[in-house]
C-alpha atoms as a PDB file:
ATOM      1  CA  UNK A   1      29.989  63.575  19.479  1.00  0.00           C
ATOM      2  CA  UNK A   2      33.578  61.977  19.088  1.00  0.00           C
ATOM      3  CA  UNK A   3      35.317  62.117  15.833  1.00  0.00           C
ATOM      4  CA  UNK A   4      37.486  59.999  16.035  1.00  0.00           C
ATOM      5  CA  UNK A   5      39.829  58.861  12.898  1.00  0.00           C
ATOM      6  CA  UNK A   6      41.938  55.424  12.686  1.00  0.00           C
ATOM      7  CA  UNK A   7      45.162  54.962  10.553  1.00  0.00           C
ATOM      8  CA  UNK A   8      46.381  52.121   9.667  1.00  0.00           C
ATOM      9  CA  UNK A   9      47.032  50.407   6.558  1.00  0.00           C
ATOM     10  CA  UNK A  10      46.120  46.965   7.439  1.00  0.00           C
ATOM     11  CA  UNK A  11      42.508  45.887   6.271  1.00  0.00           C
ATOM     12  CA  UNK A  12      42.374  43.551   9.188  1.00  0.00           C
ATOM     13  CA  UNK A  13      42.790  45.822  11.276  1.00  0.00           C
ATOM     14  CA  UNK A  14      39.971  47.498   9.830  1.00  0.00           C
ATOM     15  CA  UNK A  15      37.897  45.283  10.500  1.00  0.00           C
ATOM     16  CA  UNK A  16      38.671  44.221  13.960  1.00  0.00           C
ATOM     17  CA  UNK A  17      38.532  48.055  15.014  1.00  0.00           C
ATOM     18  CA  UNK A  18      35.258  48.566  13.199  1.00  0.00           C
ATOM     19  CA  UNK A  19      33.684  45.378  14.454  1.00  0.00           C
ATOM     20  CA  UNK A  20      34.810  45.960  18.058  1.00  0.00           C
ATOM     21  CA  UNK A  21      33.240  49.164  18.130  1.00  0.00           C
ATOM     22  CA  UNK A  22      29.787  48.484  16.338  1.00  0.00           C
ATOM     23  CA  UNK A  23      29.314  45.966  18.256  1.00  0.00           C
ATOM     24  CA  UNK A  24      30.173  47.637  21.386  1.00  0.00           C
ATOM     25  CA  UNK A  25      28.550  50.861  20.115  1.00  0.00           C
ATOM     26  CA  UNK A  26      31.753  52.982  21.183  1.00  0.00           C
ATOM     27  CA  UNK A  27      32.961  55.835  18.950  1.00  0.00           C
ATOM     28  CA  UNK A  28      30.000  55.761  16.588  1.00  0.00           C
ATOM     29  CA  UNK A  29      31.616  58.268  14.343  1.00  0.00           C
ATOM     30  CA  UNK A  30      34.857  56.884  13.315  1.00  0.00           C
ATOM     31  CA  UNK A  31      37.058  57.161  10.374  1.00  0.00           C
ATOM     32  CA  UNK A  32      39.195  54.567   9.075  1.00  0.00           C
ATOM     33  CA  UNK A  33      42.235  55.160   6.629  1.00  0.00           C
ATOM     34  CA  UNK A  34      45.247  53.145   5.328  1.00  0.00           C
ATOM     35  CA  UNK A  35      47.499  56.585   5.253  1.00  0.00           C
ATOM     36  CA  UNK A  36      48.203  58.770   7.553  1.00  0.00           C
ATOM     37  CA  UNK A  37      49.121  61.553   4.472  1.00  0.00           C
ATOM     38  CA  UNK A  38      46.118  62.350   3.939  1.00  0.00           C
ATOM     39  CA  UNK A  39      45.060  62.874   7.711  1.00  0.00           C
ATOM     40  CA  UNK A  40      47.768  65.554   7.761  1.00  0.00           C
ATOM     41  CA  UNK A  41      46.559  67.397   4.843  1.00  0.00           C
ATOM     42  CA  UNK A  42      42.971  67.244   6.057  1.00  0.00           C
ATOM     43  CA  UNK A  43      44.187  68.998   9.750  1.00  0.00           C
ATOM     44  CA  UNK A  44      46.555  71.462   8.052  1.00  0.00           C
ATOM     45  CA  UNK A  45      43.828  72.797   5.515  1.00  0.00           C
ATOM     46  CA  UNK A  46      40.915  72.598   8.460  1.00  0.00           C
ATOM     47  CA  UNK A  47      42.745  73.260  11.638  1.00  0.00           C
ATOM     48  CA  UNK A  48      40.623  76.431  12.105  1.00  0.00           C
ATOM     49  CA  UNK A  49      37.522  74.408  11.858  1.00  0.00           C
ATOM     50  CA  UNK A  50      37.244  72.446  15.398  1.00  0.00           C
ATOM     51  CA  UNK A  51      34.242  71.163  14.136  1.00  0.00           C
ATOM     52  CA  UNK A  52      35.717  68.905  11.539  1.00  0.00           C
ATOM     53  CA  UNK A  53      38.539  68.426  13.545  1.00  0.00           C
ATOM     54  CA  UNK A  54      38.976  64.750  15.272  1.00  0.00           C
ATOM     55  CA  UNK A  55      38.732  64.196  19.361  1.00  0.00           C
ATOM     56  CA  UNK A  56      40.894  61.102  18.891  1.00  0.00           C
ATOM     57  CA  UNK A  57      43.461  59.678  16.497  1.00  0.00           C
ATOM     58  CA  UNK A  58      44.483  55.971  16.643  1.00  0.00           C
ATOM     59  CA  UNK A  59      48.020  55.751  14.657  1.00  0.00           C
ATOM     60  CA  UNK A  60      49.469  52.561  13.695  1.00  0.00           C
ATOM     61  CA  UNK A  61      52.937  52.862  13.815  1.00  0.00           C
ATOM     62  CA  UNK A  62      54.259  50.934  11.226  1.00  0.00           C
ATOM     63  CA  UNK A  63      52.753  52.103   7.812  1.00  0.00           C
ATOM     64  CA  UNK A  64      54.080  53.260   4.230  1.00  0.00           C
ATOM     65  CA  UNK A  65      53.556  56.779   5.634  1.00  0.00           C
ATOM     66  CA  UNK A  66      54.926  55.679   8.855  1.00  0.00           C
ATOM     67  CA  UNK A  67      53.223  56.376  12.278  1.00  0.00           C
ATOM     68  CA  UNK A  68      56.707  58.239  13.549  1.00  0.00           C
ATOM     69  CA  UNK A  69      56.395  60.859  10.346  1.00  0.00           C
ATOM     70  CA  UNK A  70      52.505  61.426  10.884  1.00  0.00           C
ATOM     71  CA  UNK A  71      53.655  62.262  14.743  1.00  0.00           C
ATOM     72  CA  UNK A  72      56.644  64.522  13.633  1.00  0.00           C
ATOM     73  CA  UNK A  73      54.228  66.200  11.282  1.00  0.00           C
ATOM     74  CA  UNK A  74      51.317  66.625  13.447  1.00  0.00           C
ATOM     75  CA  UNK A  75      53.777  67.861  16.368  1.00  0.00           C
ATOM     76  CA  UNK A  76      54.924  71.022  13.788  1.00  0.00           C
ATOM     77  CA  UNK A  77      50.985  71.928  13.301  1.00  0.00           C
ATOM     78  CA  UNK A  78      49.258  71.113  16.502  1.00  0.00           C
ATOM     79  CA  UNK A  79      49.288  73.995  18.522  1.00  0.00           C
ATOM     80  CA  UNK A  80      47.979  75.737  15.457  1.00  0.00           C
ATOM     81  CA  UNK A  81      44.796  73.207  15.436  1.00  0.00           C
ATOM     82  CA  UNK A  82      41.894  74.707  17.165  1.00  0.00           C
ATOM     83  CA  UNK A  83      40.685  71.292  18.468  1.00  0.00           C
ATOM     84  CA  UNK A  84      43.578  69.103  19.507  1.00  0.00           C
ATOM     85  CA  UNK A  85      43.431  65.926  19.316  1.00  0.00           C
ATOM     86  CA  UNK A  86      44.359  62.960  21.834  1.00  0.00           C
ATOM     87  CA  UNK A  87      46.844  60.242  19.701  1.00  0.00           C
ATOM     88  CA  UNK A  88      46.954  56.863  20.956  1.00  0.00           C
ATOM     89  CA  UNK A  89      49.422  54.622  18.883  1.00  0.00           C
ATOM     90  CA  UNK A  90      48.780  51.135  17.603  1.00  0.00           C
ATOM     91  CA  UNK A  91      51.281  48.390  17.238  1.00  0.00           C
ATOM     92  CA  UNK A  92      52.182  44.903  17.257  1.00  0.00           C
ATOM     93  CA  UNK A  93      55.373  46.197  18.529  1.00  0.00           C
ATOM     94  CA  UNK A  94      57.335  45.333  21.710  1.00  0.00           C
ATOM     95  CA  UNK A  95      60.434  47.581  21.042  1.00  0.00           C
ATOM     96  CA  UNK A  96      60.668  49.903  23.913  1.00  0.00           C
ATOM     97  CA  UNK A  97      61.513  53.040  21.526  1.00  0.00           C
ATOM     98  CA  UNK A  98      58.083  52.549  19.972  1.00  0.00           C
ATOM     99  CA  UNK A  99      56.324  52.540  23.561  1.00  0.00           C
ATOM    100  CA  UNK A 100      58.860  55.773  24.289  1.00  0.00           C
ATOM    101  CA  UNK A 101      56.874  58.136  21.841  1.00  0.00           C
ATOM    102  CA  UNK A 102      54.182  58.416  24.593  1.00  0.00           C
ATOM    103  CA  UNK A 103      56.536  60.508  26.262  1.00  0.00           C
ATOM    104  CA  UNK A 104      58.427  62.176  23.488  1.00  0.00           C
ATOM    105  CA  UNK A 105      54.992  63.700  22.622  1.00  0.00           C
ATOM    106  CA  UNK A 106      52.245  65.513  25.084  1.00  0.00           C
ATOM    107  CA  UNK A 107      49.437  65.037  22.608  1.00  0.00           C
ATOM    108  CA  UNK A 108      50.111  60.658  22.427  1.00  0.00           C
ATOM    109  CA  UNK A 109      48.131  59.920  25.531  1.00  0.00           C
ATOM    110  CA  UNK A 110      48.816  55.919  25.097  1.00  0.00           C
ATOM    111  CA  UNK A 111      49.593  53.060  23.771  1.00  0.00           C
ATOM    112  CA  UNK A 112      47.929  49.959  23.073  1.00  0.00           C
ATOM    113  CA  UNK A 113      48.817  46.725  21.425  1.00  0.00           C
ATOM    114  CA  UNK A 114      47.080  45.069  18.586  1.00  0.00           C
ATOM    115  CA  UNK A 115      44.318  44.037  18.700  1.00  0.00           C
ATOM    116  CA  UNK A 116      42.952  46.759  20.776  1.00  0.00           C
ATOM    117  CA  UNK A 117      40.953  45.167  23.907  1.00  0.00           C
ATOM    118  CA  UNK A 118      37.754  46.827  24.014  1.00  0.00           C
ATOM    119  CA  UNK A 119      38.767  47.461  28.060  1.00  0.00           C
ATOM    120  CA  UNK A 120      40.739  49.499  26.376  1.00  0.00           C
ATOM    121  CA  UNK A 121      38.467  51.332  24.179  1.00  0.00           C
ATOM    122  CA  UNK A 122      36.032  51.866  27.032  1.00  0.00           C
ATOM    123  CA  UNK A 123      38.686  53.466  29.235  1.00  0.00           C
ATOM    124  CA  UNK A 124      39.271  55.618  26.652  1.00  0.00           C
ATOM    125  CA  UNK A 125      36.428  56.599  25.485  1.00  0.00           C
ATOM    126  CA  UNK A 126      35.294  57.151  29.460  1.00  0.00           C
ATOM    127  CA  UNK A 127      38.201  59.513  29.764  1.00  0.00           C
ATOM    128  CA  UNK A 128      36.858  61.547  27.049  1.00  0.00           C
ATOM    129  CA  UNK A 129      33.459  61.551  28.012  1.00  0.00           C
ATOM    130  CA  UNK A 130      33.963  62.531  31.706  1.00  0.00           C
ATOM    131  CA  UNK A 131      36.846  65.542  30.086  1.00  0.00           C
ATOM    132  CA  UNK A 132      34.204  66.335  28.176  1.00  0.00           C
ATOM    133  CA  UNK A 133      31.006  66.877  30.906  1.00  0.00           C
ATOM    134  CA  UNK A 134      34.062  69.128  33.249  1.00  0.00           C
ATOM    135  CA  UNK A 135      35.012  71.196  30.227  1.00  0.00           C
ATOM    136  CA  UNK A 136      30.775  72.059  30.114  1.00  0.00           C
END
């Protein structure tokens, strides 16, 4: 199983994300939210529960509770979350200090432009499978 969770406060995005993957039948399990907040308080009061805990975060980076603070926050707790999760940021965006945060943080394994190409999604979610049949 892949938990994965998806922030970002744009219902169309929503729904792009969500019909990609049904109809693709990747990440079966996802969660979708329009604030990243709430994702922080969820890790913070569960991070000793890897069970609960997401594989996979997809962050939009321009939100109310903006993609940069939900990366500056999660940075502070992750080491003490006993699953860690792989970010992959979400944007519209072609300014090169957005695309920079996948090296400013280990944890942001990528970025991808809206509207995520399900190439995309399947390399991704390929990764994680074949991480997760060496780590058995």
């Amino acid at each position: 199983m892949c938990q994965v969770i998806v922030v970002d406060d744009n219902p169309v995005d929503h729904l792009i994300m969500k019909k990609t993957l049904e109809r693709f039948d990747i990440f079966r399990d996802a969660i979708f939210t329009f604030n990243g907040g709430p994702i922080i308080s969820f890790l913070e009061e569960f991070h000793d529960e890897p069970a609960v805990l997401p594989n996979l975060i997809f962050l939009d980076l321009n939100m109310p509770f903006s993609g940069r603070e939900f990366l500056r926050h999660l940075e502070i707790l992750y080491t003490s979350l006993h699953k860690q999760p792989d970010v992959y940021i979400l944007s519209s965006s072609i300014d090169p200090t957005d695309k920079a945060l996948v090296d400013e943080y280990d944890f942001v394994k990528g970025f991808l432009s809206k509207p995520v190409s399900t190439e995309a999604l399947f390399r991704i979610e390929n990764a994680y499978q074949s991480e997760k049949r060496l780590a058995s």
